[in-house]
PDB file of N, CA and C in Angstrom:
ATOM      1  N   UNK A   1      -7.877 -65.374 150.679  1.00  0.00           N
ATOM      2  CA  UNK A   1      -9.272 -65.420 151.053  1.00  0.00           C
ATOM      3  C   UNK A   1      -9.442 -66.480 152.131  1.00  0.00           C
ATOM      4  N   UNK A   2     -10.155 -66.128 152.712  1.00  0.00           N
ATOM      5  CA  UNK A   2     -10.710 -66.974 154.158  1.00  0.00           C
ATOM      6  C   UNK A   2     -11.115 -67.826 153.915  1.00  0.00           C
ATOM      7  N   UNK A   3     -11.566 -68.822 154.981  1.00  0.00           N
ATOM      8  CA  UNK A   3     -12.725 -70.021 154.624  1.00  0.00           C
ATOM      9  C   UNK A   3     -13.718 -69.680 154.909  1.00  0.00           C
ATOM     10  N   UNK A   4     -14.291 -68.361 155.542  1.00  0.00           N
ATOM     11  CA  UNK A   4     -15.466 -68.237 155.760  1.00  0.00           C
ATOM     12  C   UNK A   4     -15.691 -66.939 154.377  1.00  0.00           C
ATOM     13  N   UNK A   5     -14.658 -66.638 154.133  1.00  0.00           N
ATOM     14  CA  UNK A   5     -14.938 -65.528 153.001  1.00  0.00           C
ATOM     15  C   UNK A   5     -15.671 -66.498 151.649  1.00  0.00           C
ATOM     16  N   UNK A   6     -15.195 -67.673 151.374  1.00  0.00           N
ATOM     17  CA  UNK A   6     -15.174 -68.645 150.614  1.00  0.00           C
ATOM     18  C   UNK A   6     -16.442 -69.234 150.813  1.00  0.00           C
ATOM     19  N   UNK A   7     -16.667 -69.190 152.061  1.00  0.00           N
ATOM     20  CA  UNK A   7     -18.430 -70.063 152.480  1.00  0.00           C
ATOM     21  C   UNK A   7     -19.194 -68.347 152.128  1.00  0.00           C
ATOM     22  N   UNK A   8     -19.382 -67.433 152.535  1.00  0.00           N
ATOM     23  CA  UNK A   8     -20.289 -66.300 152.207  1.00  0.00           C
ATOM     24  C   UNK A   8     -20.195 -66.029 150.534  1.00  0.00           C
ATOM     25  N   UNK A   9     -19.126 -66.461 150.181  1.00  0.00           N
ATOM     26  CA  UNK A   9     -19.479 -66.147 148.032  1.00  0.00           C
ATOM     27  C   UNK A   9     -20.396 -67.467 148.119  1.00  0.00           C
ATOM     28  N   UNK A  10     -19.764 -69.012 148.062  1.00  0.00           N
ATOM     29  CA  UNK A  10     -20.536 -69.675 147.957  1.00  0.00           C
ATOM     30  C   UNK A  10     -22.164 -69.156 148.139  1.00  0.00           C
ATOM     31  N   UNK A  11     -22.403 -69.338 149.180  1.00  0.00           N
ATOM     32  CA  UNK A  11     -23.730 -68.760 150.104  1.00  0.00           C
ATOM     33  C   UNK A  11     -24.503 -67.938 148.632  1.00  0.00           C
ATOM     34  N   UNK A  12     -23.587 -66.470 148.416  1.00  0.00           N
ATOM     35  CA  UNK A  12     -24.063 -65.404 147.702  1.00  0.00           C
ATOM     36  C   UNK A  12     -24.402 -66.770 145.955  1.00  0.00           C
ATOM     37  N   UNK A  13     -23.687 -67.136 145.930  1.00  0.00           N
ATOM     38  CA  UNK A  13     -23.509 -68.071 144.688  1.00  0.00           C
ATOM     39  C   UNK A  13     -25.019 -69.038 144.139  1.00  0.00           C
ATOM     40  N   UNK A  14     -24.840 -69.596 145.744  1.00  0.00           N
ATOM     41  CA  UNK A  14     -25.996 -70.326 145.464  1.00  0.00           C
ATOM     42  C   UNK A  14     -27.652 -69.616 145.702  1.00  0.00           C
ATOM     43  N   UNK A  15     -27.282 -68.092 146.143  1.00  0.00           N
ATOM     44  CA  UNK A  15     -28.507 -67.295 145.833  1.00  0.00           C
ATOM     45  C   UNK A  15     -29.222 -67.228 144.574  1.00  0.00           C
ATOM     46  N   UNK A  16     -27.623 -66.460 143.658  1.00  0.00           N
ATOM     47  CA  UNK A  16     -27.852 -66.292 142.599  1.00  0.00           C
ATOM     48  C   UNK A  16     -28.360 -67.598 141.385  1.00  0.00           C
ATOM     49  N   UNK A  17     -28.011 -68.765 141.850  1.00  0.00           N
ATOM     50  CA  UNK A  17     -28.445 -69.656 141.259  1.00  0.00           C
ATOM     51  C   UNK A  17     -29.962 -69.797 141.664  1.00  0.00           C
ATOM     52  N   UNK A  18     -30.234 -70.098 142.561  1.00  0.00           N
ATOM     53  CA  UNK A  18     -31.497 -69.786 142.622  1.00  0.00           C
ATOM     54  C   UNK A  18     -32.744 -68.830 142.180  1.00  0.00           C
ATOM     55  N   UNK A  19     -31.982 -67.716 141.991  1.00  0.00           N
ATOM     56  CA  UNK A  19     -32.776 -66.493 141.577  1.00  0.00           C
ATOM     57  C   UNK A  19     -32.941 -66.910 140.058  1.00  0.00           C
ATOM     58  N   UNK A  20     -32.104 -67.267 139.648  1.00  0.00           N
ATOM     59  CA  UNK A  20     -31.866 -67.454 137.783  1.00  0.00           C
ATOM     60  C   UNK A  20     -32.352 -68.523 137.338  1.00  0.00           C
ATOM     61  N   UNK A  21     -32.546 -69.838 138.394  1.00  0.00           N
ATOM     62  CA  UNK A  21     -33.462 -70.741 138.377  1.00  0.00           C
ATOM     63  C   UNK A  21     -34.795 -70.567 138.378  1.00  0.00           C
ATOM     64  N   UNK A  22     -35.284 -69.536 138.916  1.00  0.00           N
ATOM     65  CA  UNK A  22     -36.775 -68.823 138.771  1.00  0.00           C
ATOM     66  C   UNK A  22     -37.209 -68.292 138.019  1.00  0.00           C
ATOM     67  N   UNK A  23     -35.865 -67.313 137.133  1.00  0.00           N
ATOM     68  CA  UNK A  23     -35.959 -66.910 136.013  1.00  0.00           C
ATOM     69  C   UNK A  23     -36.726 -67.501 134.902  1.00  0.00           C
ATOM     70  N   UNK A  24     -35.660 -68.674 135.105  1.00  0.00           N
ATOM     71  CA  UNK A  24     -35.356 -69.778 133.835  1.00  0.00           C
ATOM     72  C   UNK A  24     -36.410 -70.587 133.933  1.00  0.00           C
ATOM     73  N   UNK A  25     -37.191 -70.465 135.038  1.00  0.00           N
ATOM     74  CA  UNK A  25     -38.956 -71.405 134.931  1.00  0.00           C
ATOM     75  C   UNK A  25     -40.162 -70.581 134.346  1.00  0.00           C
ATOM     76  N   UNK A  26     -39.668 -69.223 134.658  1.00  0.00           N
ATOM     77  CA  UNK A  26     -40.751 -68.146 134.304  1.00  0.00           C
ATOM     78  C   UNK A  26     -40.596 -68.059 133.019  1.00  0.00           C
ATOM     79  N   UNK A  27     -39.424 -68.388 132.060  1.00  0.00           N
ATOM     80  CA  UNK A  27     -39.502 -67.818 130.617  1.00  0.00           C
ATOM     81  C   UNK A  27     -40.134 -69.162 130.237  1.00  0.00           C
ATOM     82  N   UNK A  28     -39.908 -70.665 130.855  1.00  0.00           N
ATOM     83  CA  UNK A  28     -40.433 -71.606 130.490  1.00  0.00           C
ATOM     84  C   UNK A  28     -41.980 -71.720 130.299  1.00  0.00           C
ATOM     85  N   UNK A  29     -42.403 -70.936 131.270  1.00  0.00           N
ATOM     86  CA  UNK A  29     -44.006 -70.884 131.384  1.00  0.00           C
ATOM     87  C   UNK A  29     -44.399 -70.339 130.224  1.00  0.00           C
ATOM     88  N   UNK A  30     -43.838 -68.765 129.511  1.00  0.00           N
ATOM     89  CA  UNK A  30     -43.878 -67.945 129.191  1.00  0.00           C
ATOM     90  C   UNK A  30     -43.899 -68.497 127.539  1.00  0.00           C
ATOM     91  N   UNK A  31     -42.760 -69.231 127.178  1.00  0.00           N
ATOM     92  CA  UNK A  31     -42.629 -70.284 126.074  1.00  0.00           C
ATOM     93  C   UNK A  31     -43.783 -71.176 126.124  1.00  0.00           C
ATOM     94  N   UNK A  32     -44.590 -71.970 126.946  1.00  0.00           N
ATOM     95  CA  UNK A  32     -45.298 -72.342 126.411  1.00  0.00           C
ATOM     96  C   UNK A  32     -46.462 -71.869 126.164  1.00  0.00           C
ATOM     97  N   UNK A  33     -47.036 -70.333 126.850  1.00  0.00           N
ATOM     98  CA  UNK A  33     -47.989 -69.295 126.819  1.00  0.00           C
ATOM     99  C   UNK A  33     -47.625 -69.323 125.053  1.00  0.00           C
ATOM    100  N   UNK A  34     -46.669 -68.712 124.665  1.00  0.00           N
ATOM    101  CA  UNK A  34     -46.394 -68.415 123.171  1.00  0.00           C
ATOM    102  C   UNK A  34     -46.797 -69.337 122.173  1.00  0.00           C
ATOM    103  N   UNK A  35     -46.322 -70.863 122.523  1.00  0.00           N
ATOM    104  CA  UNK A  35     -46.911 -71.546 121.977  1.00  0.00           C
ATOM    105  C   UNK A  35     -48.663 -71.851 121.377  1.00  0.00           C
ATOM    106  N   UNK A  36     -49.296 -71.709 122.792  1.00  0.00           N
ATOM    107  CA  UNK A  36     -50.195 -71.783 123.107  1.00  0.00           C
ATOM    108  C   UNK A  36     -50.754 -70.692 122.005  1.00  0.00           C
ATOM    109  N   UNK A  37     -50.640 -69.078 122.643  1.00  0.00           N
ATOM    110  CA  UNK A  37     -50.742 -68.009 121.010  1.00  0.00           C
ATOM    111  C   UNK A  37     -50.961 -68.199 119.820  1.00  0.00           C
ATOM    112  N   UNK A  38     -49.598 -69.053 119.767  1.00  0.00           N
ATOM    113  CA  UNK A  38     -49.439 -69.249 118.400  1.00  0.00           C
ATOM    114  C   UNK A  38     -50.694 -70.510 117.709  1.00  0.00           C
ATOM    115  N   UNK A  39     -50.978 -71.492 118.124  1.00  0.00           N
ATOM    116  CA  UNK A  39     -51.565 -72.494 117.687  1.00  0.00           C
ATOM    117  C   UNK A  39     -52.927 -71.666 118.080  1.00  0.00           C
ATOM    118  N   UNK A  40     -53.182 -71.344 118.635  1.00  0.00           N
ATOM    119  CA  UNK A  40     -54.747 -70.505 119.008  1.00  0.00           C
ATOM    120  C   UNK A  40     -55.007 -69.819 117.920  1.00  0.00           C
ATOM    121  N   UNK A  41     -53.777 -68.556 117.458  1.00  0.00           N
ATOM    122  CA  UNK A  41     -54.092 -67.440 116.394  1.00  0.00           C
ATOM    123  C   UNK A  41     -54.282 -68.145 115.427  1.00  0.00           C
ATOM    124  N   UNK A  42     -53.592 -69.454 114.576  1.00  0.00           N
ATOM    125  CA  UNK A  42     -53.362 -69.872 113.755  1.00  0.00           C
ATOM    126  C   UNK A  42     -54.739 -70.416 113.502  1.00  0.00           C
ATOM    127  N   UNK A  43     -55.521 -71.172 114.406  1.00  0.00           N
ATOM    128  CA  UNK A  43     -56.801 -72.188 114.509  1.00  0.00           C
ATOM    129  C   UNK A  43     -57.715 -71.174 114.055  1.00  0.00           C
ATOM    130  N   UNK A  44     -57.516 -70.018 115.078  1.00  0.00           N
ATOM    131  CA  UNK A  44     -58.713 -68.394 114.714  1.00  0.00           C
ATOM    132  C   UNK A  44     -58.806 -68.394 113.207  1.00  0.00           C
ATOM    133  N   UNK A  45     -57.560 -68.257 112.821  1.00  0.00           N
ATOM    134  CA  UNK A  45     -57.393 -67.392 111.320  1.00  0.00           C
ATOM    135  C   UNK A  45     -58.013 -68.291 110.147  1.00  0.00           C
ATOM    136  N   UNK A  46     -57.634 -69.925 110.586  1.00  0.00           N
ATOM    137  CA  UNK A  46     -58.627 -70.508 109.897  1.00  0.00           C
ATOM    138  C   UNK A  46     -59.480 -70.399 109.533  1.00  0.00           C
ATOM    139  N   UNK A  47     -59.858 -70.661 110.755  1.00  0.00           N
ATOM    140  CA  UNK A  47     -61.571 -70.420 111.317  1.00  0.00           C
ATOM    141  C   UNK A  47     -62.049 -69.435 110.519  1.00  0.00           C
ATOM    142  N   UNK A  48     -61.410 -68.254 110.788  1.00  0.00           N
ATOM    143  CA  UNK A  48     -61.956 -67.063 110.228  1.00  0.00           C
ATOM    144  C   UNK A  48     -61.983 -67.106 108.120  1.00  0.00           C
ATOM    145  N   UNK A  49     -61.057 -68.183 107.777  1.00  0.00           N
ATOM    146  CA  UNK A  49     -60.738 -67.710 106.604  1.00  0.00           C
ATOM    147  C   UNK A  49     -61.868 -68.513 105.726  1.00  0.00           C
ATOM    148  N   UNK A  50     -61.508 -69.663 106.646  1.00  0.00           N
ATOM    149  CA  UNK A  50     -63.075 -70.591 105.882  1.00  0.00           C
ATOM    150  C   UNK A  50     -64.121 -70.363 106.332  1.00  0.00           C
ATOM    151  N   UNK A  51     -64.943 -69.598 107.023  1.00  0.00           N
ATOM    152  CA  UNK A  51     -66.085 -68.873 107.448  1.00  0.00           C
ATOM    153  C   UNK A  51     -66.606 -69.535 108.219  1.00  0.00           C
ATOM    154  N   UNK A  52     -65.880 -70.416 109.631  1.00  0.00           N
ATOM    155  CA  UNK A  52     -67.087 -71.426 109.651  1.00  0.00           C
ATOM    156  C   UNK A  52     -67.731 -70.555 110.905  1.00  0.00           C
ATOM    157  N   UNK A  53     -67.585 -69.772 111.418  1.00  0.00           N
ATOM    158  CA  UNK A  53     -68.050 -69.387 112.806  1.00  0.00           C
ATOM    159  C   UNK A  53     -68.845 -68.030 112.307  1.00  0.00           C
ATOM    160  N   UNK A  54     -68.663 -67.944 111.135  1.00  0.00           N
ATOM    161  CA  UNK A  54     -69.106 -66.113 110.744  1.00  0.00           C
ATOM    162  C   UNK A  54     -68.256 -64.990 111.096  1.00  0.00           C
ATOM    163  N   UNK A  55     -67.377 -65.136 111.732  1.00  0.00           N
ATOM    164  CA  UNK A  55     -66.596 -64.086 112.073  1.00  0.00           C
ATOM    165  C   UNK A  55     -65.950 -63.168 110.814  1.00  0.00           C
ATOM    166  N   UNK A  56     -65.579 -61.755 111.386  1.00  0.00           N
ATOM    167  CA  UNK A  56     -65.078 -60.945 110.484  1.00  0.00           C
ATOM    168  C   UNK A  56     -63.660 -61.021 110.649  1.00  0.00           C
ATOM    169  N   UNK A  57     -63.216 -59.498 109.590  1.00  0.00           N
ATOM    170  CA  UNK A  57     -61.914 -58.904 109.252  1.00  0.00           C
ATOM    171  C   UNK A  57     -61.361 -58.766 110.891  1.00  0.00           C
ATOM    172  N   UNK A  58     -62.013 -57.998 111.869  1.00  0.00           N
ATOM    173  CA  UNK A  58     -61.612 -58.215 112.909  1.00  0.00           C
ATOM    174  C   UNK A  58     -61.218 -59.617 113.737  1.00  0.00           C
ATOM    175  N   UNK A  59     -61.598 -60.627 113.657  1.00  0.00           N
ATOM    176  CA  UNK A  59     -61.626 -61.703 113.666  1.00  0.00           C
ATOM    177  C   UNK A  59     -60.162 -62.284 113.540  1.00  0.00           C
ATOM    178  N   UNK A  60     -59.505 -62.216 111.854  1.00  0.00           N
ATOM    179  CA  UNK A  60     -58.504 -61.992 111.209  1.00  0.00           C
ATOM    180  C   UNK A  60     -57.780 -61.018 111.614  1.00  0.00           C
ATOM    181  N   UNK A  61     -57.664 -60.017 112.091  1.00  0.00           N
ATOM    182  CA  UNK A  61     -56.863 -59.762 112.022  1.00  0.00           C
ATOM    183  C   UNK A  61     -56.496 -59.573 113.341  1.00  0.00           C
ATOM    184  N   UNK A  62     -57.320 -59.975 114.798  1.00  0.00           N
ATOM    185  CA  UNK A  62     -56.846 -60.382 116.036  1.00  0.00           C
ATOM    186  C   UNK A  62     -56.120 -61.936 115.993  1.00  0.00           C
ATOM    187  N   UNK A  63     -56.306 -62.700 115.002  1.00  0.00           N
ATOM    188  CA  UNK A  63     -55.736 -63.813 115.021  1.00  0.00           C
ATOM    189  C   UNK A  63     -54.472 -63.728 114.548  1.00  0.00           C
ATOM    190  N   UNK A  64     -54.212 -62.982 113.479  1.00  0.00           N
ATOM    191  CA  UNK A  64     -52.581 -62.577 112.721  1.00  0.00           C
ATOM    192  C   UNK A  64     -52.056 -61.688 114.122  1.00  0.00           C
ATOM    193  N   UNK A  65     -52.504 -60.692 115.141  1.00  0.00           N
ATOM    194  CA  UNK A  65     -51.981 -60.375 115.619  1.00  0.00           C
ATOM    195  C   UNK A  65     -51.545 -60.911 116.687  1.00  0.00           C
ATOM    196  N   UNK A  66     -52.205 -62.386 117.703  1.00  0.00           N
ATOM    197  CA  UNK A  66     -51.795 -63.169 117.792  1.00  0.00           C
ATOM    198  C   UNK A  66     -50.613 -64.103 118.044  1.00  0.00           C
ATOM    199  N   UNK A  67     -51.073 -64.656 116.718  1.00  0.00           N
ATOM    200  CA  UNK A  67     -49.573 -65.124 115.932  1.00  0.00           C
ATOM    201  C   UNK A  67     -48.297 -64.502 115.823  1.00  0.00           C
ATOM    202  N   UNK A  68     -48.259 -62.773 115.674  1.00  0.00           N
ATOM    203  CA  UNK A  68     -46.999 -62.681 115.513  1.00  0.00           C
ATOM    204  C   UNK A  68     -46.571 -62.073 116.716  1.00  0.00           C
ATOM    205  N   UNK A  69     -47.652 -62.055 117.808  1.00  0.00           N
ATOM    206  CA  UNK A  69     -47.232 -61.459 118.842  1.00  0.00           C
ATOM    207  C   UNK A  69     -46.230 -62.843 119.801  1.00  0.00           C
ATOM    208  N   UNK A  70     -47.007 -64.231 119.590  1.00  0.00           N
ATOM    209  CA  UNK A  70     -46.885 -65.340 119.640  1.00  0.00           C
ATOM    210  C   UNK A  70     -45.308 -65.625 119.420  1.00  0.00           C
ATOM    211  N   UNK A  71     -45.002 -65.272 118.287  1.00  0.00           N
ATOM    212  CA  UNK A  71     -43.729 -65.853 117.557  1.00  0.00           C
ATOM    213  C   UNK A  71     -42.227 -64.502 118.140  1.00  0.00           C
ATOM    214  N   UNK A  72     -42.860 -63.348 118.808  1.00  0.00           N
ATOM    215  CA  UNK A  72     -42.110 -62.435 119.248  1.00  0.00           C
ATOM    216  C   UNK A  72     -41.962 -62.993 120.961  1.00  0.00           C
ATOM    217  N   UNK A  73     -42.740 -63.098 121.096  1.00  0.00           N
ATOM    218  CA  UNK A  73     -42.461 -63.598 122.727  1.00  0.00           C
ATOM    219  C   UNK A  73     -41.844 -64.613 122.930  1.00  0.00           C
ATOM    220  N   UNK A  74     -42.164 -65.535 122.000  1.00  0.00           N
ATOM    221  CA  UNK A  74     -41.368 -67.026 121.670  1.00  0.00           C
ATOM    222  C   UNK A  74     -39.783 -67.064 121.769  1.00  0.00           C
ATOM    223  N   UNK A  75     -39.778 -66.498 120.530  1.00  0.00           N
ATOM    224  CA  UNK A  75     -38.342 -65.868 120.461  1.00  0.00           C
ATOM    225  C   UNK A  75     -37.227 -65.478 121.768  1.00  0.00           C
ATOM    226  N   UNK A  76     -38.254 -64.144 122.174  1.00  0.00           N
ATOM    227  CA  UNK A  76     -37.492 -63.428 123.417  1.00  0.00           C
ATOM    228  C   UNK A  76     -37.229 -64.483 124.336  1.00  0.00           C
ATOM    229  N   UNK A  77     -38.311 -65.062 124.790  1.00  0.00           N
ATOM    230  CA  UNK A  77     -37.781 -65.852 125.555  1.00  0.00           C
ATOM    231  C   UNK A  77     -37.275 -67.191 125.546  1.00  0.00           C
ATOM    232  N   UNK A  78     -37.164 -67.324 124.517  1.00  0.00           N
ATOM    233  CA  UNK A  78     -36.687 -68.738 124.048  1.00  0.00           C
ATOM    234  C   UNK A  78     -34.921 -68.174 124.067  1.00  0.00           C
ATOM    235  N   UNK A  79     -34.473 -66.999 123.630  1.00  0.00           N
ATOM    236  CA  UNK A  79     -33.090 -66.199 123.884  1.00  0.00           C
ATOM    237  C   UNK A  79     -32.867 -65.903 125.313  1.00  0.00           C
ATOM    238  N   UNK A  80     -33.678 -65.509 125.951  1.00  0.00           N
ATOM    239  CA  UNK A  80     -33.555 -65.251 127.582  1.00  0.00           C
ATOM    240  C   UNK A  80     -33.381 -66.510 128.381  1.00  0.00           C
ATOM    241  N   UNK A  81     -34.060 -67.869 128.086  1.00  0.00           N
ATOM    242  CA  UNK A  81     -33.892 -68.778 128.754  1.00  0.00           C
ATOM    243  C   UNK A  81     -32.462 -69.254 128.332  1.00  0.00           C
ATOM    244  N   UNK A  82     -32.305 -69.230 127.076  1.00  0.00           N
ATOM    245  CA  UNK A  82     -30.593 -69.598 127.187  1.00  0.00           C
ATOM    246  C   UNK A  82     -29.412 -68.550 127.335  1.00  0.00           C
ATOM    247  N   UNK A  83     -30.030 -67.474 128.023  1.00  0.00           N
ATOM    248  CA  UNK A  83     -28.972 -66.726 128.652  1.00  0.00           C
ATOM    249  C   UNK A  83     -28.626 -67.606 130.037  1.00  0.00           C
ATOM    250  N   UNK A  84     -30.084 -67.612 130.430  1.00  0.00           N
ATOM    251  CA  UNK A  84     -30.046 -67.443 132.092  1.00  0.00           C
ATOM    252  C   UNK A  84     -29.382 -68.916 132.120  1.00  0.00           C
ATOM    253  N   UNK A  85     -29.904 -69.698 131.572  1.00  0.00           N
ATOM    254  CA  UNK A  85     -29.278 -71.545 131.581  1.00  0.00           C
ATOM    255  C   UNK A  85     -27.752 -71.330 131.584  1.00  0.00           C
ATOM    256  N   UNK A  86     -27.246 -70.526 130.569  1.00  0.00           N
ATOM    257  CA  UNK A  86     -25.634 -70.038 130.171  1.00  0.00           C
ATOM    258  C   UNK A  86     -25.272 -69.941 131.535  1.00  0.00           C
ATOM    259  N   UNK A  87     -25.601 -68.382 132.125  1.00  0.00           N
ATOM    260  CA  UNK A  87     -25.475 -68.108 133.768  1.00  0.00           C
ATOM    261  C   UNK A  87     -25.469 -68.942 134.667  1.00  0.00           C
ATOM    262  N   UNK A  88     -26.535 -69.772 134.846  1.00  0.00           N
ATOM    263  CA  UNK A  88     -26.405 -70.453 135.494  1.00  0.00           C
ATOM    264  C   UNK A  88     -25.268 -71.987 135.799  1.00  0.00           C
ATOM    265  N   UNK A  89     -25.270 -71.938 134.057  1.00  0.00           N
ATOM    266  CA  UNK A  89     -23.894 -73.019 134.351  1.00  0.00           C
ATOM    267  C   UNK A  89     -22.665 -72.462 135.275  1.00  0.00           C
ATOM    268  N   UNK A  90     -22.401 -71.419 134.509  1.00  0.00           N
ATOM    269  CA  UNK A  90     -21.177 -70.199 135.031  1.00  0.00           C
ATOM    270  C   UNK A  90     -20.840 -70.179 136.371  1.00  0.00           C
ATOM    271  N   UNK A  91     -22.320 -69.494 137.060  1.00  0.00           N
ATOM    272  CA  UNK A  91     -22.729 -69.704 138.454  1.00  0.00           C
ATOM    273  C   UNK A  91     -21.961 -71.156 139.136  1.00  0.00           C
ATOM    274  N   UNK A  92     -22.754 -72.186 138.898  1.00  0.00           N
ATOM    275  CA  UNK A  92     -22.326 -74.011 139.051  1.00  0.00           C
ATOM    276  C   UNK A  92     -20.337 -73.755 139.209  1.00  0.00           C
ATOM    277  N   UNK A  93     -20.086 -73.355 137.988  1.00  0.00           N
ATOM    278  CA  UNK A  93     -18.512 -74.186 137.671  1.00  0.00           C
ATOM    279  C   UNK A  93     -18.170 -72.870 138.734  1.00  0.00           C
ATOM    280  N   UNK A  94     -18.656 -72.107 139.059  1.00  0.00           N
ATOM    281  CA  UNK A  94     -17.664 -70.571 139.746  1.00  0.00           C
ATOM    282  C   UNK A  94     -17.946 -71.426 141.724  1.00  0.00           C
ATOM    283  N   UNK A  95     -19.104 -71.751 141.798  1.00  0.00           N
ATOM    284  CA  UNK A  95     -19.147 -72.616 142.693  1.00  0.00           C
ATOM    285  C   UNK A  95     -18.450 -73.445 143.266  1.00  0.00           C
ATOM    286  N   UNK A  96     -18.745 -74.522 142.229  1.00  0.00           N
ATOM    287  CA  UNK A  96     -17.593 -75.433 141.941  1.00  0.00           C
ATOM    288  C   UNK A  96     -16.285 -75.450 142.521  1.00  0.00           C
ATOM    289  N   UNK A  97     -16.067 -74.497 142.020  1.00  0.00           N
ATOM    290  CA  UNK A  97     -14.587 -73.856 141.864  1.00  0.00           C
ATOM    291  C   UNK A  97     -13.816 -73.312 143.495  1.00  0.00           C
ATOM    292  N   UNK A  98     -14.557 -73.028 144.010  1.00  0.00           N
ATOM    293  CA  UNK A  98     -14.671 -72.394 145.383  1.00  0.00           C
ATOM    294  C   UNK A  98     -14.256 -73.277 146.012  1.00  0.00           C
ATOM    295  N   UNK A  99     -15.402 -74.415 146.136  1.00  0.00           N
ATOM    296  CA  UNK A  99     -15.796 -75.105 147.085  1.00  0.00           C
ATOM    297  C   UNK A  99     -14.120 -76.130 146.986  1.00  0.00           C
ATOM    298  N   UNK A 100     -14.187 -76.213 145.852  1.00  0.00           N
ATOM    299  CA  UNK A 100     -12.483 -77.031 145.941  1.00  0.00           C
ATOM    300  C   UNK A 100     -11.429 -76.437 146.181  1.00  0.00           C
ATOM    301  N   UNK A 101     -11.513 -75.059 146.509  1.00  0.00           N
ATOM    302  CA  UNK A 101     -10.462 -74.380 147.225  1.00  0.00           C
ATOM    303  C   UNK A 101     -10.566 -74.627 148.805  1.00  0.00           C
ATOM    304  N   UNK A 102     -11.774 -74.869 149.517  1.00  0.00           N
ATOM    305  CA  UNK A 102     -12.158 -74.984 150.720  1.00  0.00           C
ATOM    306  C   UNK A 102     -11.222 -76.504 150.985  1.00  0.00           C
ATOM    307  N   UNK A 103     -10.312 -76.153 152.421  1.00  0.00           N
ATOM    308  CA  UNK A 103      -9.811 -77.401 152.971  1.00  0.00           C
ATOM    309  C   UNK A 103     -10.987 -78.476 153.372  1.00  0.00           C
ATOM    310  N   UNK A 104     -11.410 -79.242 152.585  1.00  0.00           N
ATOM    311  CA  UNK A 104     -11.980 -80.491 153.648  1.00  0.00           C
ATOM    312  C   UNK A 104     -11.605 -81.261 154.349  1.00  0.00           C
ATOM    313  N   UNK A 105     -12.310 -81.704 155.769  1.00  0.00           N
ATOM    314  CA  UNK A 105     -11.761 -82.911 155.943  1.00  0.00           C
ATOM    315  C   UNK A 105     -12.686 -83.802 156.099  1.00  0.00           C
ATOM    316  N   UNK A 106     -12.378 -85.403 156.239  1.00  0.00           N
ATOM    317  CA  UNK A 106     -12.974 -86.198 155.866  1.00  0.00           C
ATOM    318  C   UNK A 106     -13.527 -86.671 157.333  1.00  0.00           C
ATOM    319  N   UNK A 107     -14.624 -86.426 157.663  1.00  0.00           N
ATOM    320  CA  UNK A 107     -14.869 -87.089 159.112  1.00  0.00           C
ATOM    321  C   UNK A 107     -14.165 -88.455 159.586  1.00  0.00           C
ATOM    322  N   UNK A 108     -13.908 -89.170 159.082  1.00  0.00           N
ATOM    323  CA  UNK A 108     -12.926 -90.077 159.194  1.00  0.00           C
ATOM    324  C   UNK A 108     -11.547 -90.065 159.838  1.00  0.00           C
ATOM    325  N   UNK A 109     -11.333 -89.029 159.501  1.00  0.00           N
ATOM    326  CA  UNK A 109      -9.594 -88.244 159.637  1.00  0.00           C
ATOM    327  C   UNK A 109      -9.857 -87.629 160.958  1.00  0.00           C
ATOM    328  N   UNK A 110     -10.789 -87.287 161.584  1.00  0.00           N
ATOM    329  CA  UNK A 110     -10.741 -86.424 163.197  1.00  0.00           C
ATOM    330  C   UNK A 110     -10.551 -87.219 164.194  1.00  0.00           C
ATOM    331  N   UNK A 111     -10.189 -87.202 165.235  1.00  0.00           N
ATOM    332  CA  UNK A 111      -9.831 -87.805 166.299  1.00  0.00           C
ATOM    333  C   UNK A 111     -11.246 -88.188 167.278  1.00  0.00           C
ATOM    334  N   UNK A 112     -11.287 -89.328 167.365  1.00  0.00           N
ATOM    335  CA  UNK A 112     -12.521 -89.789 168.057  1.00  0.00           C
ATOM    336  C   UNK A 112     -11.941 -89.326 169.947  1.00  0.00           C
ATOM    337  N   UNK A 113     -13.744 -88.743 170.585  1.00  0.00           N
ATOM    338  CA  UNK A 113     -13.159 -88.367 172.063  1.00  0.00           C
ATOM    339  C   UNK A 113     -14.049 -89.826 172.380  1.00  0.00           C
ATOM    340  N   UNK A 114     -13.321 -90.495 173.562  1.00  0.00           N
ATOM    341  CA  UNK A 114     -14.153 -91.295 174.106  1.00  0.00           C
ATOM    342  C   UNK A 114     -14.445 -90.686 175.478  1.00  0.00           C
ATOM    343  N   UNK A 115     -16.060 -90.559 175.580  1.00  0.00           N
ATOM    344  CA  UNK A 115     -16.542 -90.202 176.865  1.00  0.00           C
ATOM    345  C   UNK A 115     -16.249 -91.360 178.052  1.00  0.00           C
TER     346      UNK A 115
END
């Protein structure tokens, strides 16, 4: 493999890190949306159970649905973010890995031109 074959994976590499980094912020948002669900449905159902607002069965049972919609999204993406984190390490060390195949040299080491 080339050194420029080696700079275009890199390149492609650090796309993909990026892309999965966007990922991995969107499920973050997404996790705390769930959260958010969850402590909302939970407050509702209270609410609803000790009567303080008057609310009905409907009431209850948008708040249980809620909650477990809450604790399903949670989940998913609480599993999706540690895919993409996984990937993304992968991504890093495959990087990594490249880039120390690439000859460097040390600007130091080149031959100075004097004008």
């Amino acid at each position: 493999m080339t050194e420029d074959d080696l700079t275009d994976e890199i390149s492609d590499i650090e796309d993909r890190i990026a892309a999965l980094a966007e990922i991995a912020e969107r499920c973050r948002k997404f996790i705390l949306a769930s959260k958010i669900a969850i402590g909302g449905g939970a407050a509702l159902l209270l609410i609803t159970i000790l009567g303080l607002l008057g609310t009905g069965l409907t009431a209850a049972l948008g708040s249980i649905a809620l909650v477990l919609g809450g604790i399903v999204s949670l989940g998913s993406n609480i599993s999706t973010l540690q895919q993409t984190e996984s990937a993304i390490g992968a991504a890093e060390a495959r990087r990594s890995a490249l880039i120390g195949r690439i000859d460097l040299r040390v600007v130091a080491d080149t031959p100075m031109k004097l004008v």
